[in-house]
Every structure is written in C-alpha cells, then in structure tokens.
PDB file of N, CA and C in Angstrom:
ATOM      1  N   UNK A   1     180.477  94.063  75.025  1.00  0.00           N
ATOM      2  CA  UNK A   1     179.243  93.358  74.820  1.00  0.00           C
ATOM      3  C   UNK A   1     179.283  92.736  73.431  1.00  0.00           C
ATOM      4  N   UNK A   2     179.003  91.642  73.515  1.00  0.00           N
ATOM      5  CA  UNK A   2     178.930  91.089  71.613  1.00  0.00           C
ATOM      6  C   UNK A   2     177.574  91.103  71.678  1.00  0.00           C
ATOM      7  N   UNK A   3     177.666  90.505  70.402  1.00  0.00           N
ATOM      8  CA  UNK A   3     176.179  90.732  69.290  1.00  0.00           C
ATOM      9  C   UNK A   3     175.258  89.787  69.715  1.00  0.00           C
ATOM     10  N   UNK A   4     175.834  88.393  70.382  1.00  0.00           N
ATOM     11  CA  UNK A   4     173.964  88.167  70.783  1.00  0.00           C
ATOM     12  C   UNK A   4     173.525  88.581  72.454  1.00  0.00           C
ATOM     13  N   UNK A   5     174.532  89.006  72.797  1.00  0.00           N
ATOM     14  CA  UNK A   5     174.127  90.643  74.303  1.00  0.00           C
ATOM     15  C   UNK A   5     173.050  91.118  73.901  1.00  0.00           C
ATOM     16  N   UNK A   6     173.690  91.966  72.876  1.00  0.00           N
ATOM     17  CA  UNK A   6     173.145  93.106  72.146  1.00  0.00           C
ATOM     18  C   UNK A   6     171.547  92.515  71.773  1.00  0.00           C
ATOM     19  N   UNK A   7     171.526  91.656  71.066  1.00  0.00           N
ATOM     20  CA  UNK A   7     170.641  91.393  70.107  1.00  0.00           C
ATOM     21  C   UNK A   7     169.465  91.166  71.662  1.00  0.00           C
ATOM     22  N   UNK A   8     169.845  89.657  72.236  1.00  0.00           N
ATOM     23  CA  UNK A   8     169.138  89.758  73.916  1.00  0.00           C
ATOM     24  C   UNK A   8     168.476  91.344  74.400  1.00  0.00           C
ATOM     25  N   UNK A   9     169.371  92.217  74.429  1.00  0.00           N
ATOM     26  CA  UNK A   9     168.804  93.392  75.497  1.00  0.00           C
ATOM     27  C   UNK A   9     168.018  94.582  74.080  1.00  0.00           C
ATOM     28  N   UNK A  10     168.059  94.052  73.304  1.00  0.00           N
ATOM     29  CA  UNK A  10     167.275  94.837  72.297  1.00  0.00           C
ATOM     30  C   UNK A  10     165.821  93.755  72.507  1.00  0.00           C
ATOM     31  N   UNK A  11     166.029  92.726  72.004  1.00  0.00           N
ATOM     32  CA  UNK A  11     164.476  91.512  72.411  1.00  0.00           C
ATOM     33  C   UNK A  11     164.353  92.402  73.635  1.00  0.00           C
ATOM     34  N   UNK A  12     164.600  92.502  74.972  1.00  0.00           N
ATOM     35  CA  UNK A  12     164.072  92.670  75.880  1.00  0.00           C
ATOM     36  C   UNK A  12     163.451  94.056  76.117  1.00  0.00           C
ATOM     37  N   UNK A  13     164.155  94.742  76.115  1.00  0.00           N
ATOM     38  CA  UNK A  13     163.615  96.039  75.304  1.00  0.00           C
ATOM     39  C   UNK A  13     162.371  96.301  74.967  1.00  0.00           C
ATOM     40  N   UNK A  14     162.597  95.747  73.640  1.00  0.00           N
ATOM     41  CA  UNK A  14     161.277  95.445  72.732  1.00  0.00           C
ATOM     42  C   UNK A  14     160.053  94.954  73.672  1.00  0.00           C
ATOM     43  N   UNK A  15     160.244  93.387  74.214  1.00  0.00           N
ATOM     44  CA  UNK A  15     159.782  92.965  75.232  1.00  0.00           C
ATOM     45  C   UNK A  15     159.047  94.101  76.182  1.00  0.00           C
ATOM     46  N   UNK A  16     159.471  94.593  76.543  1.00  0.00           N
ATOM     47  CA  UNK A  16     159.078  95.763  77.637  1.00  0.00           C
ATOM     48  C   UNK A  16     158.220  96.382  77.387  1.00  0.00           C
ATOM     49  N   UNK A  17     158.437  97.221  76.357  1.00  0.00           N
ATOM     50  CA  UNK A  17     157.698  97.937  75.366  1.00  0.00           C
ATOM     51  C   UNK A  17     156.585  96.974  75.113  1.00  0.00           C
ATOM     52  N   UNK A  18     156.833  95.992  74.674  1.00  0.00           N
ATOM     53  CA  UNK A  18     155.228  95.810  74.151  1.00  0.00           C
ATOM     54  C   UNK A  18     153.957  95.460  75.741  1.00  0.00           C
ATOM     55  N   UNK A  19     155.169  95.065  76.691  1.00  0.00           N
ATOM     56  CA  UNK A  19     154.437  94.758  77.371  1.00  0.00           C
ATOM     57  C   UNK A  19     153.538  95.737  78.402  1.00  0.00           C
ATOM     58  N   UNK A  20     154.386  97.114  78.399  1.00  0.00           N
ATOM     59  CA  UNK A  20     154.037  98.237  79.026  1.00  0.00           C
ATOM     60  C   UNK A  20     152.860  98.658  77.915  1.00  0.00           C
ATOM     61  N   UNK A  21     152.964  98.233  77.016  1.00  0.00           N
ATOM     62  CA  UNK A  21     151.836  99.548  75.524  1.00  0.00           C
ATOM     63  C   UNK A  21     150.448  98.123  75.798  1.00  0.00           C
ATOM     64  N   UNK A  22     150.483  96.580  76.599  1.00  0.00           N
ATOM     65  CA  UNK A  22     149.788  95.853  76.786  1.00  0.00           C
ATOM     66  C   UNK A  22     148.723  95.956  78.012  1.00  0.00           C
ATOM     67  N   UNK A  23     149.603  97.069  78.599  1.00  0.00           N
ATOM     68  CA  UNK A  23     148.947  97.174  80.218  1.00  0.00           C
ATOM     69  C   UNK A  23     148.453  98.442  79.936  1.00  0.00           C
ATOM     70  N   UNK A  24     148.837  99.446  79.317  1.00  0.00           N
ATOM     71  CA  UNK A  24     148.126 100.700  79.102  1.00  0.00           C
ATOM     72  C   UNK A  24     146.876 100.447  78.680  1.00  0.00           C
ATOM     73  N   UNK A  25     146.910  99.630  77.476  1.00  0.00           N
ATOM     74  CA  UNK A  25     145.412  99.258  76.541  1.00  0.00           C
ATOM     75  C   UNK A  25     144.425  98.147  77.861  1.00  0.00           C
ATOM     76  N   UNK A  26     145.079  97.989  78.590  1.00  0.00           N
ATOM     77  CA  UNK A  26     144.192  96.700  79.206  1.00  0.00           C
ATOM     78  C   UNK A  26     143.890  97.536  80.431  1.00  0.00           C
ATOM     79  N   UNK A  27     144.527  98.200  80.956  1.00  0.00           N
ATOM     80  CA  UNK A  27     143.542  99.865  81.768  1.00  0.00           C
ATOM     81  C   UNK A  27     142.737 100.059  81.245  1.00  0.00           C
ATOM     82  N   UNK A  28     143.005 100.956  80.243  1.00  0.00           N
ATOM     83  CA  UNK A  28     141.792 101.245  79.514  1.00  0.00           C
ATOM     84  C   UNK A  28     140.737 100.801  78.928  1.00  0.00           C
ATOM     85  N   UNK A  29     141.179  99.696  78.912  1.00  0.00           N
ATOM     86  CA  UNK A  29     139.836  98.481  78.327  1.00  0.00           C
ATOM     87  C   UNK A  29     138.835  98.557  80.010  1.00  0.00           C
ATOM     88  N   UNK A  30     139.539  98.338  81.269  1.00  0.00           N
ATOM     89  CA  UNK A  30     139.173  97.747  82.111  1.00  0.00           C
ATOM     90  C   UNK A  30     138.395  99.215  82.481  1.00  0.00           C
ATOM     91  N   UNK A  31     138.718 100.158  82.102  1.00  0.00           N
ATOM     92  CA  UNK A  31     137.980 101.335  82.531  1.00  0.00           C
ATOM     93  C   UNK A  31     136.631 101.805  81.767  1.00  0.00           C
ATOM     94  N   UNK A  32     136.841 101.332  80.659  1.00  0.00           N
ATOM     95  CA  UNK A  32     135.649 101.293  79.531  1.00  0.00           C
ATOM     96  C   UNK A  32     134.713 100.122  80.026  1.00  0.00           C
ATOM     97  N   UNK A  33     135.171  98.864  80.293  1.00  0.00           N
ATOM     98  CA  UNK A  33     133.991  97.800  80.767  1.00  0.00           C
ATOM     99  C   UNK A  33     133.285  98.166  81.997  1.00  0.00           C
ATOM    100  N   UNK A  34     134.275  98.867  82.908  1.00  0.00           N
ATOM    101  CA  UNK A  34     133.393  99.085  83.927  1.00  0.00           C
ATOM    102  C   UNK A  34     132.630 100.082  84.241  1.00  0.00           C
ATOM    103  N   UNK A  35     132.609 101.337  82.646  1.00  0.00           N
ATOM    104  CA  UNK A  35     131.934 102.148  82.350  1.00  0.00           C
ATOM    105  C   UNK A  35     131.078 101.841  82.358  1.00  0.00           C
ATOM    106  N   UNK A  36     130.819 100.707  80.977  1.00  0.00           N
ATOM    107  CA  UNK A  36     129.703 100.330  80.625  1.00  0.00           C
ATOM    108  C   UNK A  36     128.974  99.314  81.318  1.00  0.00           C
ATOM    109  N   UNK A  37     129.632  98.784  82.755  1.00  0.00           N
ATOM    110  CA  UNK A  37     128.564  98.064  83.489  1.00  0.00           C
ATOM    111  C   UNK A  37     128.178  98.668  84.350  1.00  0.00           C
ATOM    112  N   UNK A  38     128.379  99.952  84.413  1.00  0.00           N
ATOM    113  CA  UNK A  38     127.818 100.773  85.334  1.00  0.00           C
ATOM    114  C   UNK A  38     126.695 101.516  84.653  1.00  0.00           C
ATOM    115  N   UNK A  39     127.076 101.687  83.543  1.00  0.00           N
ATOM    116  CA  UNK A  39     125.545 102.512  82.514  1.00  0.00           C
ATOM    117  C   UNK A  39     124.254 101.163  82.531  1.00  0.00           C
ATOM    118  N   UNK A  40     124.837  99.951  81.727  1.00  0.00           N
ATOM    119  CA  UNK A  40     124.168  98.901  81.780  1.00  0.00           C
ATOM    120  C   UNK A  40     123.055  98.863  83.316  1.00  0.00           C
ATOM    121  N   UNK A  41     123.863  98.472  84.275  1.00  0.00           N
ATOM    122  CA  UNK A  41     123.389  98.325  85.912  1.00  0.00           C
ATOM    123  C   UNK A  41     122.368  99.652  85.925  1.00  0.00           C
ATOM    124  N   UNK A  42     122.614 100.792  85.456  1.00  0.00           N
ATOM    125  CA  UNK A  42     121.652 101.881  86.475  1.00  0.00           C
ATOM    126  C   UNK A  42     120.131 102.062  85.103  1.00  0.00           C
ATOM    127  N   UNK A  43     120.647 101.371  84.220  1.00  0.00           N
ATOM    128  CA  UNK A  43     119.413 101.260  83.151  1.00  0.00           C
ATOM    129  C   UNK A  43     118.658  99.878  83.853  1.00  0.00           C
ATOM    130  N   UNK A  44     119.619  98.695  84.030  1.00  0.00           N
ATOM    131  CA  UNK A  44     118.542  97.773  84.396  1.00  0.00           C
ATOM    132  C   UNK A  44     117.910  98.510  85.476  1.00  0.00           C
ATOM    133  N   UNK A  45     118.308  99.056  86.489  1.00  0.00           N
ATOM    134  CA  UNK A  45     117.817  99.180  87.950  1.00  0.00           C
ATOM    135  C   UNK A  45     116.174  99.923  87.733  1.00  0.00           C
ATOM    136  N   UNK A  46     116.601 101.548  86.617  1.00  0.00           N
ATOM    137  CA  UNK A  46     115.304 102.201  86.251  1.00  0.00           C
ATOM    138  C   UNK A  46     114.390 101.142  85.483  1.00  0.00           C
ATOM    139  N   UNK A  47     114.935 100.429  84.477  1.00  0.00           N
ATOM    140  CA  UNK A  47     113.873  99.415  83.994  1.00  0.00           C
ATOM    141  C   UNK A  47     112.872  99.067  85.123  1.00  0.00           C
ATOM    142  N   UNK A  48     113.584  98.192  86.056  1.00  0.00           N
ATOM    143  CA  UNK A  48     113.371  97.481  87.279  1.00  0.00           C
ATOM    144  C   UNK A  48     112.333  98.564  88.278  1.00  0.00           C
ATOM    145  N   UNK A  49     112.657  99.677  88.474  1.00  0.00           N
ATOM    146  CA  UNK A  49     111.585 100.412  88.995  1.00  0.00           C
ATOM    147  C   UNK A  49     110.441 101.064  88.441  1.00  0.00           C
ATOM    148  N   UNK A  50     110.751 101.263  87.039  1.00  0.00           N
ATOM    149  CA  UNK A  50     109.332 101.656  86.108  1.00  0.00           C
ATOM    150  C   UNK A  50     108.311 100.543  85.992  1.00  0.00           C
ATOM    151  N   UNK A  51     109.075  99.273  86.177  1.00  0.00           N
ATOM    152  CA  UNK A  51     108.341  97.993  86.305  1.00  0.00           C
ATOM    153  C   UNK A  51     107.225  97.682  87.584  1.00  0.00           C
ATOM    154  N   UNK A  52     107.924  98.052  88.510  1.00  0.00           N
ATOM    155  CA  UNK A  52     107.608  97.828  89.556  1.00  0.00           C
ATOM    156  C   UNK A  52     106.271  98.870  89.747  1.00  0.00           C
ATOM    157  N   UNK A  53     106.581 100.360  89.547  1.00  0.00           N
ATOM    158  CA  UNK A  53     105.952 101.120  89.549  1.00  0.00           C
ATOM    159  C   UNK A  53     104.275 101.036  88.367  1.00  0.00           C
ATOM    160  N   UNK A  54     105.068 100.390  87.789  1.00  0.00           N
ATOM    161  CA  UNK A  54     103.606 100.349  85.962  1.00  0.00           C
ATOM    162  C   UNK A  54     102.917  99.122  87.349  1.00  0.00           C
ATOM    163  N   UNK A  55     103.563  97.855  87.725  1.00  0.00           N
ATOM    164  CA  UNK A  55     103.162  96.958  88.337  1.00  0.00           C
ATOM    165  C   UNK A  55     102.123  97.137  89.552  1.00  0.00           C
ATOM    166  N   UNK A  56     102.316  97.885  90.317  1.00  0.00           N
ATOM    167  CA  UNK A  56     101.649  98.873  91.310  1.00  0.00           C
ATOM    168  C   UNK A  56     100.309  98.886  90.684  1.00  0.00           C
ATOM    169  N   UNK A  57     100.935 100.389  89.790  1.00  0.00           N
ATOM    170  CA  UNK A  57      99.157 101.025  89.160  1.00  0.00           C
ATOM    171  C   UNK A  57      98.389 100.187  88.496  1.00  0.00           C
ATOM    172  N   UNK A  58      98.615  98.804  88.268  1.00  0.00           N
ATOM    173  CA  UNK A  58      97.812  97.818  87.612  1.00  0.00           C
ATOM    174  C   UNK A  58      96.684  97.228  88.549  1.00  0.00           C
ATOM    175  N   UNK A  59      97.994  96.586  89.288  1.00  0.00           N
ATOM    176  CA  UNK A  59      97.444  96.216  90.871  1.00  0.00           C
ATOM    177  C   UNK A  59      96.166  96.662  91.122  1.00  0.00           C
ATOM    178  N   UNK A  60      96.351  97.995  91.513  1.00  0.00           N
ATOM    179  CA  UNK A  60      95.623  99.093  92.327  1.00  0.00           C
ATOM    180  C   UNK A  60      94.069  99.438  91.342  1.00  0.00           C
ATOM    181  N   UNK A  61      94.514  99.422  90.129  1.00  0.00           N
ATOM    182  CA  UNK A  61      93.043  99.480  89.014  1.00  0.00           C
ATOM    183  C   UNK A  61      92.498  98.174  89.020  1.00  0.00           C
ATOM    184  N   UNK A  62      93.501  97.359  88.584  1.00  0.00           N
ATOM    185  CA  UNK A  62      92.481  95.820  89.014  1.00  0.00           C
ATOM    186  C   UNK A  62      91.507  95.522  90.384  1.00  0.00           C
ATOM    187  N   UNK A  63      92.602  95.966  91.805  1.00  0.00           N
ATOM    188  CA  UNK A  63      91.771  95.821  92.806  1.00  0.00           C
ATOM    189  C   UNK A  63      90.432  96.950  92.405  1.00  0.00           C
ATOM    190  N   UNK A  64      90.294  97.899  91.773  1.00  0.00           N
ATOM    191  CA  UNK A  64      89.559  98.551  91.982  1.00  0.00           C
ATOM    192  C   UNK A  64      88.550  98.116  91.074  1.00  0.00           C
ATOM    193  N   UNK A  65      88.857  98.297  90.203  1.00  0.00           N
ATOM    194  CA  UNK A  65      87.339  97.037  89.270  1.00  0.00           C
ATOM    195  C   UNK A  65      87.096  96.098  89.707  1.00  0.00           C
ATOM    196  N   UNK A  66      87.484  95.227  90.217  1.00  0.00           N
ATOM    197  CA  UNK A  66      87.510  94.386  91.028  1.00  0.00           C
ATOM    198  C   UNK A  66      86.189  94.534  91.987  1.00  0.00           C
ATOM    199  N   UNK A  67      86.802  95.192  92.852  1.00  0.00           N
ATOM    200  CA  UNK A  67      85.508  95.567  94.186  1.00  0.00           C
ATOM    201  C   UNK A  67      84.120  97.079  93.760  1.00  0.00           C
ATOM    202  N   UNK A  68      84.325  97.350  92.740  1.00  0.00           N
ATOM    203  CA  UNK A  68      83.312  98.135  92.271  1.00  0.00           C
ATOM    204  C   UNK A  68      81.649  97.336  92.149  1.00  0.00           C
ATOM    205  N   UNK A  69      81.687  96.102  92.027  1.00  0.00           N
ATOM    206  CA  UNK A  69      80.573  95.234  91.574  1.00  0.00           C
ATOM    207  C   UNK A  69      79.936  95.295  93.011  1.00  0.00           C
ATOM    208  N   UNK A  70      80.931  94.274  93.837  1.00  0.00           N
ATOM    209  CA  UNK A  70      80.679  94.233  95.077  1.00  0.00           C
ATOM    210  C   UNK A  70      80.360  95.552  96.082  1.00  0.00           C
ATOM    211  N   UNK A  71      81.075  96.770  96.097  1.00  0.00           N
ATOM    212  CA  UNK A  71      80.619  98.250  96.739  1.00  0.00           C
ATOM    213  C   UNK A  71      78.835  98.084  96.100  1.00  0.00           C
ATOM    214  N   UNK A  72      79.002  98.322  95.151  1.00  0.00           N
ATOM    215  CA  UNK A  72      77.997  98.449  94.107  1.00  0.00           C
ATOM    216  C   UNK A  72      76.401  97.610  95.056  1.00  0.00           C
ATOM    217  N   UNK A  73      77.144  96.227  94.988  1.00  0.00           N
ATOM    218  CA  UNK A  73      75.849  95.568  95.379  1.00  0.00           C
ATOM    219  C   UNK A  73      75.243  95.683  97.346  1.00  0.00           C
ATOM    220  N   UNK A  74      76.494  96.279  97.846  1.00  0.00           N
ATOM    221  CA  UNK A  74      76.874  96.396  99.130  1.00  0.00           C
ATOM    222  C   UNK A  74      76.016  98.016  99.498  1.00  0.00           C
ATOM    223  N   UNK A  75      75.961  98.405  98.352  1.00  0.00           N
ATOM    224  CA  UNK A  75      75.498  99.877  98.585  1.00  0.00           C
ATOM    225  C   UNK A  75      73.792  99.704  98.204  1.00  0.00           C
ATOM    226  N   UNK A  76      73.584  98.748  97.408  1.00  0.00           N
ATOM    227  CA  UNK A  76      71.984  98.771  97.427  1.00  0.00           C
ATOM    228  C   UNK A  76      71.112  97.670  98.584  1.00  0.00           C
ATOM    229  N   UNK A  77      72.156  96.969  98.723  1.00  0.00           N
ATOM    230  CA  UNK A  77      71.858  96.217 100.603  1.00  0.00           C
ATOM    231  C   UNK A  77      71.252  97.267 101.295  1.00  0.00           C
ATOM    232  N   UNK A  78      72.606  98.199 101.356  1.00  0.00           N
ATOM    233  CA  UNK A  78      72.079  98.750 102.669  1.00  0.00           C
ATOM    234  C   UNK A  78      71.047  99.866 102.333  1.00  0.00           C
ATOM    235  N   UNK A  79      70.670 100.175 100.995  1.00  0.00           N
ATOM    236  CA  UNK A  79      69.556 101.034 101.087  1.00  0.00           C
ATOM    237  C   UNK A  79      68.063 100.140 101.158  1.00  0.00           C
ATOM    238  N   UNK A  80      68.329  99.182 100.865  1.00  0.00           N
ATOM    239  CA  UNK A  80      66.985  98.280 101.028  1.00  0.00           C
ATOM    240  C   UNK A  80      67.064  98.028 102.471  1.00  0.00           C
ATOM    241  N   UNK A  81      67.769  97.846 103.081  1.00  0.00           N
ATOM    242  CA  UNK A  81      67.962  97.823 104.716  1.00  0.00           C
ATOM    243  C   UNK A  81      67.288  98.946 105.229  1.00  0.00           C
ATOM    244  N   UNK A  82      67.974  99.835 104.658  1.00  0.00           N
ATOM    245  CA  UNK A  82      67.673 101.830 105.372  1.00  0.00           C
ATOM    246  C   UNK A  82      65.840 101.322 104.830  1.00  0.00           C
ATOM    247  N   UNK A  83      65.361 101.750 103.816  1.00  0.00           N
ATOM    248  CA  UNK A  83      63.739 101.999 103.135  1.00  0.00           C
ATOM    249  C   UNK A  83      63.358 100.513 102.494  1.00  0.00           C
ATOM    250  N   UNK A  84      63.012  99.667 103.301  1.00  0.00           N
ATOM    251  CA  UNK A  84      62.299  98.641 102.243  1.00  0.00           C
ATOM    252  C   UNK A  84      60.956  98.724 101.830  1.00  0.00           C
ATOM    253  N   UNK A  85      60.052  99.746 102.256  1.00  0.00           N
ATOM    254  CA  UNK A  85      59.299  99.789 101.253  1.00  0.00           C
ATOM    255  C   UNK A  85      59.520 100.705 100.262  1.00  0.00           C
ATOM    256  N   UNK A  86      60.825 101.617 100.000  1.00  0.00           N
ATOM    257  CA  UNK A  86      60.513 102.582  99.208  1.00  0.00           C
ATOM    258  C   UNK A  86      61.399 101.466  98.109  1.00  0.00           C
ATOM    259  N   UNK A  87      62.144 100.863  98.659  1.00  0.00           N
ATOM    260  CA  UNK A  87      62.959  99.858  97.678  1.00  0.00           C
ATOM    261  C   UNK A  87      61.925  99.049  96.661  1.00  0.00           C
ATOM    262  N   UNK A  88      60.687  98.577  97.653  1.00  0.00           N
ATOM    263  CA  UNK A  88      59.666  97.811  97.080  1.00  0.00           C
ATOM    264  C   UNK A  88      58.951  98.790  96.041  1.00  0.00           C
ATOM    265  N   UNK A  89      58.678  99.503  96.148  1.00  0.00           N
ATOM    266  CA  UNK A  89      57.807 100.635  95.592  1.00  0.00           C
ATOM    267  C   UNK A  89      58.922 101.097  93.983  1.00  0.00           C
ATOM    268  N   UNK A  90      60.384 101.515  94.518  1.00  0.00           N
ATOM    269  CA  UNK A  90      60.986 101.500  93.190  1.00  0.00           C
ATOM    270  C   UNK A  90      60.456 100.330  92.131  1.00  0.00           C
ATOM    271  N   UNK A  91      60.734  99.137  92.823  1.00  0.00           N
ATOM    272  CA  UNK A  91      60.676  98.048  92.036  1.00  0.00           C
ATOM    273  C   UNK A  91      59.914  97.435  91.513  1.00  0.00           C
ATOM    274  N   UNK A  92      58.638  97.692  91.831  1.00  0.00           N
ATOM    275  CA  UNK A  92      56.962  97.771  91.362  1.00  0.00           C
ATOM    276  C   UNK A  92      57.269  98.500  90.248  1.00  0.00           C
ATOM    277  N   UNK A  93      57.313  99.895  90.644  1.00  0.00           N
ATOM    278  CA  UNK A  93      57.501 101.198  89.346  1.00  0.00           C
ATOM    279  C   UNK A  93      58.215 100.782  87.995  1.00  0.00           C
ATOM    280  N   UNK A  94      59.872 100.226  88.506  1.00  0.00           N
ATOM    281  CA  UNK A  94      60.302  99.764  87.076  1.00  0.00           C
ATOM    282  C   UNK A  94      59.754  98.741  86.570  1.00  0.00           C
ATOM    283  N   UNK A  95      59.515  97.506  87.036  1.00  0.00           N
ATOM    284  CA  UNK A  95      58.934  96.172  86.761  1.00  0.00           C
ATOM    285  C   UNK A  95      57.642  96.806  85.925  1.00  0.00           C
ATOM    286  N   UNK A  96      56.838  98.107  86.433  1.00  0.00           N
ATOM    287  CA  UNK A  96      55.520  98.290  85.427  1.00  0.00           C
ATOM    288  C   UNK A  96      56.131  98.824  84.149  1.00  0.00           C
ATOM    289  N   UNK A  97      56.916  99.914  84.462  1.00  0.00           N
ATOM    290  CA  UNK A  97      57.919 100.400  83.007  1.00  0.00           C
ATOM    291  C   UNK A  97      58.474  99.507  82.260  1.00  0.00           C
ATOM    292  N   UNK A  98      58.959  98.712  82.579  1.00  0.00           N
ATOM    293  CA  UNK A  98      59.461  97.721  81.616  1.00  0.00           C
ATOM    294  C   UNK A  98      58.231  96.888  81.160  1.00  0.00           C
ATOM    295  N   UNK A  99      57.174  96.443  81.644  1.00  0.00           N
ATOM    296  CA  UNK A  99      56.159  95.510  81.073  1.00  0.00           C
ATOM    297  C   UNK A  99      55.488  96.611  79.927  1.00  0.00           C
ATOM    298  N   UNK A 100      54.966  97.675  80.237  1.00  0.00           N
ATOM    299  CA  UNK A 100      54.709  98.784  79.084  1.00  0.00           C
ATOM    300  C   UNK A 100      55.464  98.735  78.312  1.00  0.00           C
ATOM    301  N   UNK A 101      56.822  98.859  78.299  1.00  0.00           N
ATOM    302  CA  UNK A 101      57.620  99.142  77.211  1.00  0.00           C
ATOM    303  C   UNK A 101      57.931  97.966  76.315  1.00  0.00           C
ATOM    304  N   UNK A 102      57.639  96.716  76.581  1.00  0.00           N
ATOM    305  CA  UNK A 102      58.031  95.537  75.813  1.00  0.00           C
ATOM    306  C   UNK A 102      56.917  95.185  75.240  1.00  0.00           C
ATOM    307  N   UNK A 103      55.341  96.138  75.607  1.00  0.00           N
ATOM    308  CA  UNK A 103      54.332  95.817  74.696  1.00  0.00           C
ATOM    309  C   UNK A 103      54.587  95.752  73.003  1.00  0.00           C
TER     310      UNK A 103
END
C-alpha cells in the first residue's frame, strides 16, 4: 500500500467516524424533539380543556343571570293570575307606604 492508500483509508476512516458520532447526536436530538412535542402537545391539549371547561361555567352563569329577571317577572304573572285581588290589595298597601314615607 503507498502513502496516498494510506492517507485515503485513514480520510475515510475518519470519514466514518465522524459520520457515525453524526447519526448518534441526530438520534438523540430526534428523541429529545419528540420529547418535547409530546410535553408541548399534552400541555396545549389541558390548556385546551381548562378552556373549554372555564368556557362552560361562564356560559351556564351568564345563561343564568340572564333568565333570573325574566323567572322573576314570570313568577309574579302568575301570582297575579293565581290572587288578583290580593295582588291589588298588596299594591294599594305599598303605593300608601311609600306616599307616607316621602312626606
């Protein structure tokens, strides 16, 4: 073998080497990224359902203030429906309380 053999299968060698110590690190890179898009992914996902969930109970309090006015006015309907004269008779009573009281 002469010397630029030699010199060739030493480059290649070398070659090898770096290229095997290139694929080790690039595993491991590829095992670390897909670590971390798997941590990333299951944080967005809980984000995504605490969202959803806060989103819900908003919902559900809004609808409910919401229709409180209306129950509200729906519930003194029907007692003036059920007693209209006792409805009338309340409303005499306060209407006099309040004219006394603003003397």
């Amino acid at each position: 073998m002469n010397e630029t053999d030699k010199r060739t299968t030493a480059i290649d060698t070398a070659a090898d080497q770096v290229k095997t110590a290139a694929d080790r690190v690039a595993a491991k890179a590829t095992d670390t990224i897909a670590s971390a898009k798997s941590v990333v992914t299951d944080t967005v996902d809980t984000i995504a359902e605490r969202t959803h969930a806060a989103t819900d109970w908003a919902t559900h309090k809004y609808d409910a203030v919401a229709a409180a006015p209306n129950a509200l006015i729906e519930s003194g309907a029907e007692y003036i429906k059920a007693r209209p004269y006792t409805a009338i008779g309340i409303a005499a009573a306060v209407g006099y309380l309040i004219g006394r009281l603003r003397r």
